[in-house]
C-alpha atoms as a PDB file:
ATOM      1  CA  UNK A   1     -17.656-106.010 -55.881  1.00  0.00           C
ATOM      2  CA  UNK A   2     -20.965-106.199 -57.470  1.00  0.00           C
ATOM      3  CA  UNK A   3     -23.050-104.573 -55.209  1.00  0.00           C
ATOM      4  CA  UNK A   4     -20.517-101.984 -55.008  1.00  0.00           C
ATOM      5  CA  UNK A   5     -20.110-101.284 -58.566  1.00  0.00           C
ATOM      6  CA  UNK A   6     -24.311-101.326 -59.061  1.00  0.00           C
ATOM      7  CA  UNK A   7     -24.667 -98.978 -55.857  1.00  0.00           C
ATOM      8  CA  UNK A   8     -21.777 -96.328 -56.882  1.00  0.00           C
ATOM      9  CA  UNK A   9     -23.674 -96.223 -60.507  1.00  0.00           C
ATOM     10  CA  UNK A  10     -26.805 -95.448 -58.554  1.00  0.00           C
ATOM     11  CA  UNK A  11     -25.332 -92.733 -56.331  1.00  0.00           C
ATOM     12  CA  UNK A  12     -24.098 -91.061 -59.415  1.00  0.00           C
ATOM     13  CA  UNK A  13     -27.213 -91.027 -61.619  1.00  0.00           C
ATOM     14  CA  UNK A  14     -28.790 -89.918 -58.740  1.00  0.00           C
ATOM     15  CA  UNK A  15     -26.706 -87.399 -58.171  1.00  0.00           C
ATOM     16  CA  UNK A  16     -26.620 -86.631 -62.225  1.00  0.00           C
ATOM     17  CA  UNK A  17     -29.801 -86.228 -61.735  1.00  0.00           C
ATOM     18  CA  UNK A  18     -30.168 -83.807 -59.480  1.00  0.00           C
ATOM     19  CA  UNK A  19     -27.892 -81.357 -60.465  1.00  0.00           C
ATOM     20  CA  UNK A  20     -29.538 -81.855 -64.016  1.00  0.00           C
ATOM     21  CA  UNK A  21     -32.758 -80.518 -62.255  1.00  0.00           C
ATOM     22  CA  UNK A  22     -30.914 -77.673 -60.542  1.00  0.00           C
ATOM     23  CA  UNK A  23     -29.831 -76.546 -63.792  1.00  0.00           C
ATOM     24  CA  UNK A  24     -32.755 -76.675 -65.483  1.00  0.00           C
ATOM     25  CA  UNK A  25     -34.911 -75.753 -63.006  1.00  0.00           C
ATOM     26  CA  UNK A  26     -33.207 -72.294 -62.018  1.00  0.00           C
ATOM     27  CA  UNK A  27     -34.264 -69.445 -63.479  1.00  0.00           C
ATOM     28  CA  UNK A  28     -32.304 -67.635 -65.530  1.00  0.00           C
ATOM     29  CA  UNK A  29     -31.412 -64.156 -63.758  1.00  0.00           C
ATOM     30  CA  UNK A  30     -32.075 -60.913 -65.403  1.00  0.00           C
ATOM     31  CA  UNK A  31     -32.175 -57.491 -64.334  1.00  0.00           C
ATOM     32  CA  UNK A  32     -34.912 -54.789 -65.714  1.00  0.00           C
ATOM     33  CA  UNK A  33     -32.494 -51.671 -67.289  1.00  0.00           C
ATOM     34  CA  UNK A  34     -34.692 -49.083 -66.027  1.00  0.00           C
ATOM     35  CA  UNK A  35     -36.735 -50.969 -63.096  1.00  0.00           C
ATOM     36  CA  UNK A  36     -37.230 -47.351 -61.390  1.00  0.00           C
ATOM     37  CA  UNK A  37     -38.373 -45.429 -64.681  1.00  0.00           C
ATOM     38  CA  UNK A  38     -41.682 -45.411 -63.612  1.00  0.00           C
ATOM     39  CA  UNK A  39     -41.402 -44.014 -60.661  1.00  0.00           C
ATOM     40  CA  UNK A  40     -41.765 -40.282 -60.640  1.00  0.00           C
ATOM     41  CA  UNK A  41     -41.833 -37.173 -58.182  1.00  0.00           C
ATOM     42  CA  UNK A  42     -44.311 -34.316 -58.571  1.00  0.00           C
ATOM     43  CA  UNK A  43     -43.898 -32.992 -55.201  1.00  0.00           C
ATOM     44  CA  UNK A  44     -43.093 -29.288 -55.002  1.00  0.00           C
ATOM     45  CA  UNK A  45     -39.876 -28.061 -53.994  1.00  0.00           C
ATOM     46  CA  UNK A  46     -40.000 -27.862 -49.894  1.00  0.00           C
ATOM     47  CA  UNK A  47     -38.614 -24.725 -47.940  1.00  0.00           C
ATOM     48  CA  UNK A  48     -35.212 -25.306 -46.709  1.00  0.00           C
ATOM     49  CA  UNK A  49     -34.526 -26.119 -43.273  1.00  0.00           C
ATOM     50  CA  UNK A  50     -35.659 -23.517 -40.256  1.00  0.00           C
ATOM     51  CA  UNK A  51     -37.596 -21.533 -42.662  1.00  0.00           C
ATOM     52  CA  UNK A  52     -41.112 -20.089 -41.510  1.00  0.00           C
ATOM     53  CA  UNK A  53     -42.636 -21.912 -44.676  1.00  0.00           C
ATOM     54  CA  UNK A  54     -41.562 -25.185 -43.344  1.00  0.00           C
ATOM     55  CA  UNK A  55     -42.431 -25.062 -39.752  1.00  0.00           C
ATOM     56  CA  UNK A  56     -46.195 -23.430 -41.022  1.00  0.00           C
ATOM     57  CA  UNK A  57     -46.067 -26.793 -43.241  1.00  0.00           C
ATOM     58  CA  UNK A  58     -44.923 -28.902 -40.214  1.00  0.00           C
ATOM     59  CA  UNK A  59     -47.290 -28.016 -38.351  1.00  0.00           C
ATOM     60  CA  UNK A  60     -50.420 -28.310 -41.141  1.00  0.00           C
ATOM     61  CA  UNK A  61     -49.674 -32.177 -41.233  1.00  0.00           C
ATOM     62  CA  UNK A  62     -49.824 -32.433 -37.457  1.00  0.00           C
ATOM     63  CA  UNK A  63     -53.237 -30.195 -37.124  1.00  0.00           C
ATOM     64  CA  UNK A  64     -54.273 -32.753 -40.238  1.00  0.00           C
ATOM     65  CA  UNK A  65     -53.190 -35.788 -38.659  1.00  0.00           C
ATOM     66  CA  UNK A  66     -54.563 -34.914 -35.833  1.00  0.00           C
ATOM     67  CA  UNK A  67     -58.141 -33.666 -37.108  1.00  0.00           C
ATOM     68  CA  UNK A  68     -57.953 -37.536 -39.299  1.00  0.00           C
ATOM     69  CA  UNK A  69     -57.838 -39.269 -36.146  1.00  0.00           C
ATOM     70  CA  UNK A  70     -61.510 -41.704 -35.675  1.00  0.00           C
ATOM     71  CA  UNK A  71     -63.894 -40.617 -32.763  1.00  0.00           C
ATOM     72  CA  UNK A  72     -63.267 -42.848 -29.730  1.00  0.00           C
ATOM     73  CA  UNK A  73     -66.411 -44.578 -28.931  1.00  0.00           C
ATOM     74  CA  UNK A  74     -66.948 -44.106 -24.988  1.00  0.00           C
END
């Protein structure tokens, strides 16, 4: 019974132990309020949907993309 009783005490300091680590060790978790309030729009307000404004804008970013491309070195 000796060997039992000294290896059960180990298994539960060990195990006091650990979970006295994990509780320690973890981080306490907190959320920011505001974690967006920095983050801002200042985009215009876009053309609704179908409208000649939109397509001519449409196809700006295409012709731009497009234009932004790198020369292909032949």
């Amino acid at each position: 019974m000796g060997k039992l009783t000294i290896l059960t005490s180990k298994v539960l300091i060990g195990v006091a132990v650990c979970v006295g680590a994990g509780v320690v060790g973890s981080a306490t978790a907190s959320a920011d309020p505001s974690a967006f309030s920095s983050l801002s729009c200042s985009c215009q307000r876009t053309a609704p949907a179908g409208s000649p404004a939109r397509q001519d804008a449409i196809a700006r970013g295409i012709r731009q993309g497009l234009s932004d491309w790198p020369a292909v070195a032949g």
